[in-house]
N, C-alpha and C. Protein backbone atom coordinates (compact mmCIF):
# COMPACT_ATOMS: atom_id res chain seq x y z
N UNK A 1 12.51 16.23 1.15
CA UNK A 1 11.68 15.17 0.57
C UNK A 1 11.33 15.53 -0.87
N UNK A 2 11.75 14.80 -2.11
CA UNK A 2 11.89 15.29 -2.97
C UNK A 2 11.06 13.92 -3.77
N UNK A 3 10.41 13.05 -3.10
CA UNK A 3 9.98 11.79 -3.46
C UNK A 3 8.66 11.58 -2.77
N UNK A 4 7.56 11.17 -3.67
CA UNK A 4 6.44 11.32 -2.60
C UNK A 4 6.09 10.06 -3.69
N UNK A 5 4.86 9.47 -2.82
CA UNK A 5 3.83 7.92 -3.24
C UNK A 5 3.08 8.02 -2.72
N UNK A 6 1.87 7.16 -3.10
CA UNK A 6 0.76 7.33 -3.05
C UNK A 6 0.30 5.87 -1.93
N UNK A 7 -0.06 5.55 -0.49
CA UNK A 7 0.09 4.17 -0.04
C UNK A 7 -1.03 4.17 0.63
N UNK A 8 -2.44 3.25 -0.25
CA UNK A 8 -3.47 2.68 -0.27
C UNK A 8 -3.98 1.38 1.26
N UNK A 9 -4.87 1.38 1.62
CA UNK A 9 -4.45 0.32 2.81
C UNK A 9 -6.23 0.44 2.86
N UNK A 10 -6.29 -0.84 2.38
CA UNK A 10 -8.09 -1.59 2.04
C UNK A 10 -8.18 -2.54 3.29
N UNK A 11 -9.20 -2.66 2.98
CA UNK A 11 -10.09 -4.11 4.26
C UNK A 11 -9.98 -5.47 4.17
N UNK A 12 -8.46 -5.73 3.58
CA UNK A 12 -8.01 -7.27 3.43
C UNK A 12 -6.87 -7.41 4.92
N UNK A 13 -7.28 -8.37 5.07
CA UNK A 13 -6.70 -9.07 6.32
C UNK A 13 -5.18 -8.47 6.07
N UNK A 14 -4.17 -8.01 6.99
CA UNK A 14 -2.73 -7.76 6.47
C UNK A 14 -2.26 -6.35 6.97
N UNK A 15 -2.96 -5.77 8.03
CA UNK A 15 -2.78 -4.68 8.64
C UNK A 15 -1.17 -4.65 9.01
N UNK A 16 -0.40 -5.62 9.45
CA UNK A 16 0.92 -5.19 10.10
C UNK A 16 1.67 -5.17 8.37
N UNK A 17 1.53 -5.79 7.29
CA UNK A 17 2.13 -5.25 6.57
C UNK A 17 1.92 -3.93 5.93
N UNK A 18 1.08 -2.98 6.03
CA UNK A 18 0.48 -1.88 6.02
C UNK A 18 1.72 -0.67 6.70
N UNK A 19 1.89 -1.46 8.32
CA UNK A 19 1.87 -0.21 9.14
C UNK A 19 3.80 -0.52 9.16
N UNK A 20 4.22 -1.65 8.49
CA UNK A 20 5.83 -2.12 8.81
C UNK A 20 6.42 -0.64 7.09
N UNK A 21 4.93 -1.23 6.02
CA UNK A 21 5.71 -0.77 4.90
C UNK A 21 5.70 0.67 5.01
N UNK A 22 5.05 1.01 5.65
CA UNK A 22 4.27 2.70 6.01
C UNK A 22 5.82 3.17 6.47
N UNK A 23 6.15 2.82 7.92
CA UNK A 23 7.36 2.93 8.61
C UNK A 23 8.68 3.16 7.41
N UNK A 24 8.68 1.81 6.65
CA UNK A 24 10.08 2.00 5.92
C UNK A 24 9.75 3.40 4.85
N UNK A 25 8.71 3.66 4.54
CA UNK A 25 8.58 4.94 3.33
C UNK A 25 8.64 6.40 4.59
N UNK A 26 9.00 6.03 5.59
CA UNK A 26 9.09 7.45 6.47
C UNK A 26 10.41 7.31 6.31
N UNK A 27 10.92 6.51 6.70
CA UNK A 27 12.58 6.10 7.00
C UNK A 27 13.42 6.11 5.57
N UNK A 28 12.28 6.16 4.92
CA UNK A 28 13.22 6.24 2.97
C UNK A 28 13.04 7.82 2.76
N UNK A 29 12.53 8.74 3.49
CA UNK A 29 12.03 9.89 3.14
C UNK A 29 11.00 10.14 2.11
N UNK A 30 10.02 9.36 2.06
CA UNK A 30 8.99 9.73 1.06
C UNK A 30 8.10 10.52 1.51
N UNK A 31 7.53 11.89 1.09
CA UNK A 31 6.35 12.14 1.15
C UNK A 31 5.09 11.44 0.99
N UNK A 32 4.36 11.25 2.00
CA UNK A 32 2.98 9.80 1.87
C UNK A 32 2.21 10.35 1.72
N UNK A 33 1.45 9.88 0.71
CA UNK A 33 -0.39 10.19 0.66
C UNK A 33 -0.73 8.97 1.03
N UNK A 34 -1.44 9.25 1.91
CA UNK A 34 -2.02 7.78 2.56
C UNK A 34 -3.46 7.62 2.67
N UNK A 35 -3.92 6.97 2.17
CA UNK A 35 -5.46 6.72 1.95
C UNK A 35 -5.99 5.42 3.07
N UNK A 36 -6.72 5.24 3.77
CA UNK A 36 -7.27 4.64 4.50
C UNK A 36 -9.09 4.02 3.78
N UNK A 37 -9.37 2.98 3.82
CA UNK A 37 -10.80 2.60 3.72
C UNK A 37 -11.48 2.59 5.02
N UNK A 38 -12.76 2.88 4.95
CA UNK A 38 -13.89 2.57 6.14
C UNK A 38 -13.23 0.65 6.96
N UNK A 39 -12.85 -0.14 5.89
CA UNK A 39 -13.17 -1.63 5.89
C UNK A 39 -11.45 -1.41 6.88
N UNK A 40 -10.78 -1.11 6.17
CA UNK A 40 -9.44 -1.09 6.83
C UNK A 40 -9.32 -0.83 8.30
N UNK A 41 -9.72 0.30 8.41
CA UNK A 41 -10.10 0.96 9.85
C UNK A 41 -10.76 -0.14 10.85
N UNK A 42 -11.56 -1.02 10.49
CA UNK A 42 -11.78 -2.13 10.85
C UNK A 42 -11.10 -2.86 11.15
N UNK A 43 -10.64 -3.48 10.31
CA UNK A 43 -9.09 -4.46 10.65
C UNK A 43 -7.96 -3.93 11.40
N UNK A 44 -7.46 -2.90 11.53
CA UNK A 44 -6.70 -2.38 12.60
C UNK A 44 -7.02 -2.40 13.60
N UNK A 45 -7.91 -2.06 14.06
CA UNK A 45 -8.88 -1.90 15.29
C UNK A 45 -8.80 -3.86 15.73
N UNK A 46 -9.13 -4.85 14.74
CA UNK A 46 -9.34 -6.28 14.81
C UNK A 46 -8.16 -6.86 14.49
N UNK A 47 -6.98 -6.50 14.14
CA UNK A 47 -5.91 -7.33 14.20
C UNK A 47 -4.14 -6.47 15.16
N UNK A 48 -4.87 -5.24 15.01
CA UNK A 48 -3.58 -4.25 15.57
C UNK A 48 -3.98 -3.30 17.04
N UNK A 49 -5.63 -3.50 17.22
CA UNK A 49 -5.83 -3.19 18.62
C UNK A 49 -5.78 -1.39 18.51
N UNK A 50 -5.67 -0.70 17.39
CA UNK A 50 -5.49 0.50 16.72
C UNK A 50 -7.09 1.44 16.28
N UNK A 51 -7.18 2.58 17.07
CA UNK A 51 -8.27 3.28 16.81
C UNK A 51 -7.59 4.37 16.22
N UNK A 52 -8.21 4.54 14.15
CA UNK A 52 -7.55 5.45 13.79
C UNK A 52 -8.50 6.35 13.39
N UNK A 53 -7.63 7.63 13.96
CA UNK A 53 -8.55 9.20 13.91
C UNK A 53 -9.84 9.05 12.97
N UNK A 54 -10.68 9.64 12.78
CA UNK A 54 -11.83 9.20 12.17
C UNK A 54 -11.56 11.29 10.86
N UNK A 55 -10.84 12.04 11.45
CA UNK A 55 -10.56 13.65 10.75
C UNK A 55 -9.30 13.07 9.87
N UNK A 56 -9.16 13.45 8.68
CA UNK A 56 -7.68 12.97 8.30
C UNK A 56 -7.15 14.25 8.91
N UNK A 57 -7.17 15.06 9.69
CA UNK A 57 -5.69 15.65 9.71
C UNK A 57 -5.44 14.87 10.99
N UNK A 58 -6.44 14.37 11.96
CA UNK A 58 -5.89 13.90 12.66
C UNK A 58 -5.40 12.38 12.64
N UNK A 59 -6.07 11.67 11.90
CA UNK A 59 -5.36 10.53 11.36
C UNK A 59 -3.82 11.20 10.83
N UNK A 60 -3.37 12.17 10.26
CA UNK A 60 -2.14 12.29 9.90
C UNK A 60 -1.13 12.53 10.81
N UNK A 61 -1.63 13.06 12.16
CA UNK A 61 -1.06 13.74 13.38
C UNK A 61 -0.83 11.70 14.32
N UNK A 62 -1.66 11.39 13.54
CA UNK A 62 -1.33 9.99 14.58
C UNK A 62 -0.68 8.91 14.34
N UNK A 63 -0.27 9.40 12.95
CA UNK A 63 1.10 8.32 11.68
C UNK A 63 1.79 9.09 12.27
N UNK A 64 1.98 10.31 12.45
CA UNK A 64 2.99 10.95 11.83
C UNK A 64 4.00 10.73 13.55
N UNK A 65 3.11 10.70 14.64
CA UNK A 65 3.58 10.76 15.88
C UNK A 65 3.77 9.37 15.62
N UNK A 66 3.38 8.46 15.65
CA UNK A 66 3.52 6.57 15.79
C UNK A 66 5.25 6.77 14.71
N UNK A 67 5.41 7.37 13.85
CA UNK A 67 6.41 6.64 12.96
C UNK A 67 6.90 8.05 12.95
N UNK A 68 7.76 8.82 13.96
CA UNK A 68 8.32 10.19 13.92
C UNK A 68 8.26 10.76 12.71
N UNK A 69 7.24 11.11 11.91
CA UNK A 69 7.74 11.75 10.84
C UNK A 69 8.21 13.23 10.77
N UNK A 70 8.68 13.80 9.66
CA UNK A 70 9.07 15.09 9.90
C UNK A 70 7.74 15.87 9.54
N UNK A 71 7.15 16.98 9.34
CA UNK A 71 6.06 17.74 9.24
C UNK A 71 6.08 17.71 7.96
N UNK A 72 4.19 17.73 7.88
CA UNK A 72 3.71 17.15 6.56
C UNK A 72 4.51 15.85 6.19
N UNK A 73 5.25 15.11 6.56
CA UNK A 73 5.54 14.09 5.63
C UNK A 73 4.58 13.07 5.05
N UNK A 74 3.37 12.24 6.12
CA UNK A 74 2.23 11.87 6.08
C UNK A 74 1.09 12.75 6.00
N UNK A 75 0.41 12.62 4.57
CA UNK A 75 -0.68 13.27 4.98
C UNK A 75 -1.82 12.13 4.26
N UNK A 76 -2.66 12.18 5.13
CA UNK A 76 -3.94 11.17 4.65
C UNK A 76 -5.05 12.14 4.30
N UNK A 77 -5.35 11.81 3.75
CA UNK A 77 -7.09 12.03 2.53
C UNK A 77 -8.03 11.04 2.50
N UNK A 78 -9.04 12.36 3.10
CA UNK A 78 -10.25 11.21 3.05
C UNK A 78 -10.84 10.60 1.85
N UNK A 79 -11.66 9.84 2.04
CA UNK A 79 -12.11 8.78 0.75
C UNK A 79 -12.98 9.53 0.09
N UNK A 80 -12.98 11.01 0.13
CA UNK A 80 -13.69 11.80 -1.07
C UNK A 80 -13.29 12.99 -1.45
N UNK A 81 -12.20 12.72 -1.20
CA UNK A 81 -10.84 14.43 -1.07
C UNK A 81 -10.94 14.42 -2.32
N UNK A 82 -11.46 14.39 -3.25
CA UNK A 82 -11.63 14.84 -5.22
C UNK A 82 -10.48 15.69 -5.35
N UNK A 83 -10.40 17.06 -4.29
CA UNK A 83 -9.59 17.75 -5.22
C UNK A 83 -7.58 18.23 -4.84
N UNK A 84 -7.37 16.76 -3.33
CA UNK A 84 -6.54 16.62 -3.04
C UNK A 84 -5.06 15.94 -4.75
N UNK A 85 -4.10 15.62 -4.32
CA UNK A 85 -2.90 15.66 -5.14
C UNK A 85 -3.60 14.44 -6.30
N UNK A 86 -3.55 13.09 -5.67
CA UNK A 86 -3.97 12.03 -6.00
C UNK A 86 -4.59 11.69 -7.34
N UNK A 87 -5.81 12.85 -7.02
CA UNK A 87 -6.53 12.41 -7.72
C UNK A 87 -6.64 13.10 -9.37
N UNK A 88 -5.60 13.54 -9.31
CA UNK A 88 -5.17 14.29 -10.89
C UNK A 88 -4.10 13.84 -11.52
N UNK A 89 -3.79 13.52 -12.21
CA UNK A 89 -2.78 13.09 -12.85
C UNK A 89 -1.74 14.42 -13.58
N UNK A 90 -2.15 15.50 -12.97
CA UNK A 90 -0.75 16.41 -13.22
C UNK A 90 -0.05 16.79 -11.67
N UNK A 91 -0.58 15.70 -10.60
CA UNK A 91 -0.47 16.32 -9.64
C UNK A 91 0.22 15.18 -8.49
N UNK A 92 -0.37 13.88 -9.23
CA UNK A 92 -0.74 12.58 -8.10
C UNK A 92 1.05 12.28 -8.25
N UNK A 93 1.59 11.44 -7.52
CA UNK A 93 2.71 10.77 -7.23
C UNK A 93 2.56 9.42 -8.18
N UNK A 94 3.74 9.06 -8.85
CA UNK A 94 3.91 8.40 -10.32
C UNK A 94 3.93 7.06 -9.83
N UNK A 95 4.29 6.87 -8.16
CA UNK A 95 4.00 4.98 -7.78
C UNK A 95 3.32 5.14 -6.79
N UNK A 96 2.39 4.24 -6.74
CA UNK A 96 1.36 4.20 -5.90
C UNK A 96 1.51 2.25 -5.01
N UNK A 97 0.69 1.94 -3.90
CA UNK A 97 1.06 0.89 -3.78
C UNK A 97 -0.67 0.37 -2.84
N UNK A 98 -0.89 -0.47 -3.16
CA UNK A 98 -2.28 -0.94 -2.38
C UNK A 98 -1.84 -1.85 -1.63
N UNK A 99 -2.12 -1.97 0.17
CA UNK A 99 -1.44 -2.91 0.98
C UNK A 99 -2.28 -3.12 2.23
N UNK A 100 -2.47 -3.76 2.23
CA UNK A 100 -3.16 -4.92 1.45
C UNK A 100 -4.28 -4.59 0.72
N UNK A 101 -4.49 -4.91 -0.29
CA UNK A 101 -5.75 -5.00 -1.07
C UNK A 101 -6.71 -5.54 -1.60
N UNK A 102 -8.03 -5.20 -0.80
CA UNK A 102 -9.07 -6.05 -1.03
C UNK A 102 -9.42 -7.07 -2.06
N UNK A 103 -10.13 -7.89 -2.71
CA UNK A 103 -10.73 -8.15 -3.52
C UNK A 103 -11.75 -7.37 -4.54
N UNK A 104 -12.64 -6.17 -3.53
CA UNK A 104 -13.35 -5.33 -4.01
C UNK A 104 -12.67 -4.39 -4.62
N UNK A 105 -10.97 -4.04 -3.33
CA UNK A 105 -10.86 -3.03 -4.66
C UNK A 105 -10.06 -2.83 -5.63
N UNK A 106 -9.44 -4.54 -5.50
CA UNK A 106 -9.22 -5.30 -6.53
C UNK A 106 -9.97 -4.71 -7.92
N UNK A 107 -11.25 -5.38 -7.35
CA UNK A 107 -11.80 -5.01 -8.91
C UNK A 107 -12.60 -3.83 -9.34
N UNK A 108 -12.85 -2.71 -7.85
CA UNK A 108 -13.21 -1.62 -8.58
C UNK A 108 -11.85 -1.10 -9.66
N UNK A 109 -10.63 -1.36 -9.23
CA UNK A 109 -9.56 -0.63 -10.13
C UNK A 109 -9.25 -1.45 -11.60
N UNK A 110 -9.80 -2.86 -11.66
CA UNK A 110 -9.82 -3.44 -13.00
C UNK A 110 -10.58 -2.88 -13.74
N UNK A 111 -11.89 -2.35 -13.37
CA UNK A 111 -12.87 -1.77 -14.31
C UNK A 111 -13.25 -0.31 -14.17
N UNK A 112 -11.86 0.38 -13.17
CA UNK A 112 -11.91 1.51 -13.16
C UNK A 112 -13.16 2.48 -12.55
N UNK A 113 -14.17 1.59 -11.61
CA UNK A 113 -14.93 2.65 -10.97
C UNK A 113 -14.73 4.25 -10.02
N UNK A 114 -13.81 4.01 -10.07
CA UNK A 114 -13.66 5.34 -9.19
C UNK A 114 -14.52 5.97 -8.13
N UNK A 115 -14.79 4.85 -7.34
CA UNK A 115 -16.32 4.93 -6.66
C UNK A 115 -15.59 6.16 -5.39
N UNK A 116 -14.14 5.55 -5.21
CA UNK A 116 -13.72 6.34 -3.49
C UNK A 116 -12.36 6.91 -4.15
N UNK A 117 -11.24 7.85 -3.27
CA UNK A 117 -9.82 8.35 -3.53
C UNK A 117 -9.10 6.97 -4.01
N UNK A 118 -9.50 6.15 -3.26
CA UNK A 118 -8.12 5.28 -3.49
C UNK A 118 -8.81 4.24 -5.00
N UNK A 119 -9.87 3.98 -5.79
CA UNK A 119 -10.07 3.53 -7.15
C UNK A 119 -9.23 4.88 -8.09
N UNK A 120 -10.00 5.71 -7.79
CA UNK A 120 -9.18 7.58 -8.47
C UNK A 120 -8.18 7.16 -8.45
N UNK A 121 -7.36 7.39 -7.57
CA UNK A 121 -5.57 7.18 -7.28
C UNK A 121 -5.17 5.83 -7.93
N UNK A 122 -6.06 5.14 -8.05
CA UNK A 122 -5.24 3.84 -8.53
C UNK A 122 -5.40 3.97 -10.50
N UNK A 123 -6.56 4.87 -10.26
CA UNK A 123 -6.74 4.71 -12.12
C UNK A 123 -5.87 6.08 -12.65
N UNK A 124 -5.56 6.93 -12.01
CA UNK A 124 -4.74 8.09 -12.40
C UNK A 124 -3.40 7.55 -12.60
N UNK A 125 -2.69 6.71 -11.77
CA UNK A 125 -1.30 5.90 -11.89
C UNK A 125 -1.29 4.98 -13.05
N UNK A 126 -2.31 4.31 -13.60
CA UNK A 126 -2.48 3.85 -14.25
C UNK A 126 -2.46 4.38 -15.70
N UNK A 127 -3.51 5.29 -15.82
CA UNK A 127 -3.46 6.13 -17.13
C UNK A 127 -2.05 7.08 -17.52
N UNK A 128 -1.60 8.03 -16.32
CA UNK A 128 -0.23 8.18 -16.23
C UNK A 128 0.73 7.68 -16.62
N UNK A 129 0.86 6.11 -16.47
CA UNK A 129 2.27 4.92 -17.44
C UNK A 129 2.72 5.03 -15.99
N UNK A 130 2.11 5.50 -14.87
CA UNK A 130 2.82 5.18 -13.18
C UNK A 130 3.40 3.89 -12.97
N UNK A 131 3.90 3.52 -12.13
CA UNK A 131 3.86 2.49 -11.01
C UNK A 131 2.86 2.08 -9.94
N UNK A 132 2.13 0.77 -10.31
CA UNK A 132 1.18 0.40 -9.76
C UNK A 132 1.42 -0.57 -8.78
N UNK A 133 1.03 -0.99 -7.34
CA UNK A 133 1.76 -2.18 -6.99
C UNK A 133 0.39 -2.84 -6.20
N UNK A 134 -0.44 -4.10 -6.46
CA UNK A 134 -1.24 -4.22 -5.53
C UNK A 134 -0.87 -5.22 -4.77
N UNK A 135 -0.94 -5.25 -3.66
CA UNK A 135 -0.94 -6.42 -2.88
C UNK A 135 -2.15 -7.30 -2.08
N UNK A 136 -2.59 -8.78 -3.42
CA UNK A 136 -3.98 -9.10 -2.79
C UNK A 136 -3.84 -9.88 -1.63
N UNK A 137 -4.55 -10.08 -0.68
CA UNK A 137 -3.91 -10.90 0.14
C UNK A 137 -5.89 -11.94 0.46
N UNK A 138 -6.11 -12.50 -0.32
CA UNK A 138 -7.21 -13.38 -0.24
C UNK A 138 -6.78 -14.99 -0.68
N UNK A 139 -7.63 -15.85 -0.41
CA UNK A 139 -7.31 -17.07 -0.34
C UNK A 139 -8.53 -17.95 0.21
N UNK A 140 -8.88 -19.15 -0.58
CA UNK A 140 -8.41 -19.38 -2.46
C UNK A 140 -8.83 -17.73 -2.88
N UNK A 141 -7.90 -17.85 -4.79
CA UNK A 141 -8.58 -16.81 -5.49
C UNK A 141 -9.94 -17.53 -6.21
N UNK A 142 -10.70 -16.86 -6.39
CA UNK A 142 -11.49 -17.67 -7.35
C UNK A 142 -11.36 -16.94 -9.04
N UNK A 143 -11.86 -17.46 -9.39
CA UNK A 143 -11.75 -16.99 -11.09
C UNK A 143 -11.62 -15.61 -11.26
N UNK A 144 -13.10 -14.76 -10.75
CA UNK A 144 -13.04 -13.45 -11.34
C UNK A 144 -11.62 -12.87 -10.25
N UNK A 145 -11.25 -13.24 -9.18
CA UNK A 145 -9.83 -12.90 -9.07
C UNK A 145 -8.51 -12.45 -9.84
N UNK A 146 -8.76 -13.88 -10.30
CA UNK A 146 -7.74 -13.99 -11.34
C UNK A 146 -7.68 -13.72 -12.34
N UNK A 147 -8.87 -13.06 -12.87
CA UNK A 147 -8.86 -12.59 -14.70
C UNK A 147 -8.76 -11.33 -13.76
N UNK A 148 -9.31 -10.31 -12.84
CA UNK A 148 -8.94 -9.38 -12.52
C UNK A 148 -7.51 -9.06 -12.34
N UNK A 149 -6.92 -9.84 -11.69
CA UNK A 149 -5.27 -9.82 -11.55
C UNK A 149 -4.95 -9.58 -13.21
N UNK A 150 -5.14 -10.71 -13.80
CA UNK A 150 -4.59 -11.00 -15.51
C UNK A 150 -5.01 -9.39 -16.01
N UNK A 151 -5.93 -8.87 -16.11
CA UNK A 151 -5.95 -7.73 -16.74
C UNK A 151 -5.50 -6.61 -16.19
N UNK A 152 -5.35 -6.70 -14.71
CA UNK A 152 -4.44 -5.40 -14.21
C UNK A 152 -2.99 -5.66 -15.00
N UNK A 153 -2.51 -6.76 -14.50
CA UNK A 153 -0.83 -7.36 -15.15
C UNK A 153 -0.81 -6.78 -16.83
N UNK A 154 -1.84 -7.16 -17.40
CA UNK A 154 -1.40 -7.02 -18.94
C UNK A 154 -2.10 -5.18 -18.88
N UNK A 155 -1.96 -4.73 -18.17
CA UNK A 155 -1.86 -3.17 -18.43
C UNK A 155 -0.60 -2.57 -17.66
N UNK A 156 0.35 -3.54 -16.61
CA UNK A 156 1.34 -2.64 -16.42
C UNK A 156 1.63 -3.14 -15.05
N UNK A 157 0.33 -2.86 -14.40
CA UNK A 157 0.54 -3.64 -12.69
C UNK A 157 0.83 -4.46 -12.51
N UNK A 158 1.95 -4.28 -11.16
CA UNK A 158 2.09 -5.24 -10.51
C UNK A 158 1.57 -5.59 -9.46
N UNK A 159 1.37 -7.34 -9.35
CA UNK A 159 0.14 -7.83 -8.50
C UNK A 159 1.63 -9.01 -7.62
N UNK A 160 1.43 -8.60 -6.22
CA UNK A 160 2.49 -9.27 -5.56
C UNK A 160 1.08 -9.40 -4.14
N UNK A 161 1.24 -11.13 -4.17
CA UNK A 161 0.11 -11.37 -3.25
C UNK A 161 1.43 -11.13 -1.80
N UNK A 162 0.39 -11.43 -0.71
CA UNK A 162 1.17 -11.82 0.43
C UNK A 162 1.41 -13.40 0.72
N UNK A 163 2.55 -13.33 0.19
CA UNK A 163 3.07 -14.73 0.15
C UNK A 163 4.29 -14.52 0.59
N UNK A 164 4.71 -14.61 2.16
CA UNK A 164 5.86 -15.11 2.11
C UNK A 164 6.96 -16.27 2.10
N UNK A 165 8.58 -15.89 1.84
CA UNK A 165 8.80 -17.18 1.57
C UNK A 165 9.72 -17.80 2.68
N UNK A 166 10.20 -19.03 3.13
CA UNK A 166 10.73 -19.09 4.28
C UNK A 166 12.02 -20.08 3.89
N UNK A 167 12.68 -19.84 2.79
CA UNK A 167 14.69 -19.80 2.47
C UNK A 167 15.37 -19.19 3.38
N UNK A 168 14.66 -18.01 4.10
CA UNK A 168 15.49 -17.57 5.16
C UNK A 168 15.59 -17.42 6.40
N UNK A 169 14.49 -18.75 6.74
CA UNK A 169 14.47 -19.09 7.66
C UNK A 169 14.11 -18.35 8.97
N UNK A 170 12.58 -17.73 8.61
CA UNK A 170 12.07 -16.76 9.35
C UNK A 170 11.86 -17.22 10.99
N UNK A 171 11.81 -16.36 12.11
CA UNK A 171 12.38 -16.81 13.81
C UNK A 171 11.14 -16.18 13.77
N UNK A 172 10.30 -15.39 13.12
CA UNK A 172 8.95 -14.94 13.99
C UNK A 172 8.16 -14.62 13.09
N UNK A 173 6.75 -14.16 13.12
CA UNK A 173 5.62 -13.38 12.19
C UNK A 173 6.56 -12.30 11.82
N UNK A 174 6.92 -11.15 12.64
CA UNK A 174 7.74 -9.95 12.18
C UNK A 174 9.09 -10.61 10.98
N UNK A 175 9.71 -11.35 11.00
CA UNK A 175 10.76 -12.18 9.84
C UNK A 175 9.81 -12.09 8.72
N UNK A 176 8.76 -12.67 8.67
CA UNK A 176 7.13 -13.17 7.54
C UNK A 176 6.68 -11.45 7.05
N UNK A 177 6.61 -10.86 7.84
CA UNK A 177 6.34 -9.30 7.31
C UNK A 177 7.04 -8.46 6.66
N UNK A 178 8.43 -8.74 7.12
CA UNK A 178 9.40 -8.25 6.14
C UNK A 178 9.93 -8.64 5.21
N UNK A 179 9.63 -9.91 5.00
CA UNK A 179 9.73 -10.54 3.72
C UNK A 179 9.00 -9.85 2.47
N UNK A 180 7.67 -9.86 2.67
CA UNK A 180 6.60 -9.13 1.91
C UNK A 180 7.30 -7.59 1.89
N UNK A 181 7.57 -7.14 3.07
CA UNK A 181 8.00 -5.44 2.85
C UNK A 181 8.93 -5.43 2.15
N UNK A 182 9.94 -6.06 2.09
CA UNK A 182 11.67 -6.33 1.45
C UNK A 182 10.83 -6.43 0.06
N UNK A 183 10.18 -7.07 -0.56
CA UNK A 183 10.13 -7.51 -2.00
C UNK A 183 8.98 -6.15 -2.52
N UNK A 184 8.07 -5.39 -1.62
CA UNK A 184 7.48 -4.46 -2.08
C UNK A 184 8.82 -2.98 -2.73
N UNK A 185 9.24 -3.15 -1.29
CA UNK A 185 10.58 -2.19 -1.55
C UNK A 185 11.65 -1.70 -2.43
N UNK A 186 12.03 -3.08 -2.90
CA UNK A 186 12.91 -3.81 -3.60
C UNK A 186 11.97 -3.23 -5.48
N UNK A 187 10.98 -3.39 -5.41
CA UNK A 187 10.43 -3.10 -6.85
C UNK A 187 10.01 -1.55 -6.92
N UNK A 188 10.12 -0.27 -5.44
CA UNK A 188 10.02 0.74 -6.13
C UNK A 188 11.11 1.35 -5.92
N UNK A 189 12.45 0.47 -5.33
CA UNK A 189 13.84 1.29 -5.90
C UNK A 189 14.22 1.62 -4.57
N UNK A 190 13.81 1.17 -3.15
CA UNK A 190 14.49 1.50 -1.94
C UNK A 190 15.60 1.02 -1.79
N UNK A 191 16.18 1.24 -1.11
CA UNK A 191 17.52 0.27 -0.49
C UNK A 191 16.92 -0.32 0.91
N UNK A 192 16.94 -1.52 0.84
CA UNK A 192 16.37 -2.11 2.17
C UNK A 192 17.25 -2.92 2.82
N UNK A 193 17.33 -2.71 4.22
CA UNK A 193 18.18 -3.94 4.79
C UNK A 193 17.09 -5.10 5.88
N UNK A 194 15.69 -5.25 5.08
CA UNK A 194 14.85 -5.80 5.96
C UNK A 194 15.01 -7.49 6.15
N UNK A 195 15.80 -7.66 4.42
CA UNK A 195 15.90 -9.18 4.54
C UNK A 195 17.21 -9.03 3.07
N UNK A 196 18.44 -10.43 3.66
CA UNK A 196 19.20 -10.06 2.26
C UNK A 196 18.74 -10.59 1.33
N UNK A 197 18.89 -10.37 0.10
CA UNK A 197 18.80 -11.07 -1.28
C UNK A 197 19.59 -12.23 -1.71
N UNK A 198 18.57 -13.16 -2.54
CA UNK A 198 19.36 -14.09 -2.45
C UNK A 198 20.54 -14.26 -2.91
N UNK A 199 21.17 -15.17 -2.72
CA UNK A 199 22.16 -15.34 -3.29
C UNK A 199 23.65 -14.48 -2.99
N UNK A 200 23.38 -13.84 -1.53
CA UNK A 200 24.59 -12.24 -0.92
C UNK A 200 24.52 -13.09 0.73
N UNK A 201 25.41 -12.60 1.52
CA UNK A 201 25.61 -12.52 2.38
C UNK A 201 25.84 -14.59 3.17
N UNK A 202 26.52 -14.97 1.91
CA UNK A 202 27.09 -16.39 1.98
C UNK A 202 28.14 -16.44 2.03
């Protein structure tokens, strides 16, 4: 494993795209830093029926068994690990990805609070010239949304809501999830066979 990222997972509705994109970065061989929110942990529990370890090593022992990883490949950090990889910029992984991502921490990372690991991790990628990727998944946006989006974008990030699209004629929710995973993928350089591209396989 010679490739590691940084994969954020907030308290916005969107847990199975979380745990589908999680899967393909085991299966791409990435080393994961995986950050979990209090709010997230919530929503798993409320949309995935999922009680996750409350210790990160054992939250890491329970990715790592759910999605075979090889040792150490997942390791999660708690939301105040200061002096874990992340949170340094001679240290943190150069793409990072928020999935789903709140509104809140949406905008703690527009104005850079650094209140928890995963604002840190998102402003270290940032200052770095990293790869940023958030994925908001709220609806409507309202204004301060959207000037938040506008000023992440005009510093570098990319803001890819959960929107999927249905040209290819999706047969289930899981078709709808990999759509979103295919186009996250697709922008940090995987090779994916989750969905083809357009315009191939005609």
């Amino acid at each position: 494993m010679n490739k590691s990222i940084t994969l954020a997972i907030t308290g916005a509705s969107g847990s199975p795209y979380a745990l589908r994109l999680l899967e393909q970065l085991v299966k791409a061989d990435y080393k994961i830093f995986l950050l979990i929110s209090s709010a997230a942990k919530v929503v798993f529990a409320t949309e995935e029926d999922l009680k996750i370890p409350g210790k990160p090593e054992d939250a890491s022992r329970f990715f790592s068994e759910r999605f075979n990883a090889k040792e150490d490949q997942i390791r999660v950090c708690g939301k105040e690990e200061w002096f874990s990889p992340v949170a340094s910029g001679s240290a943190a992984p150069k793409q990072m990805i928020v999935c789903p991502c709140s509104s809140g921490t949406l905008s703690s990372i527009a104005i850079g609070a650094c209140n928890n690991l995963i604002d840190r991790a998102a402003d270290v990628v940032i200052k770095e010239r990293g790869q940023l990727i958030l994925m908001p998944r709220e609806m409507p946006f309202s204004t301060i949304h959207l000037e938040n989006m506008l000023k992440l974008s005009q510093m570098g990030v990319t803001i890819m809501p959960a929107a999927p699209g249905f040209y290819h004629k999706p047969k289930s929710i899981e078709d709808l999830i990999d759509f979103v995973v295919a186009r996250i993928l697709d922008h940090i350089g995987v090779d994916q066979k989750l969905v083809e591209r357009w315009g191939y396989g005609k």
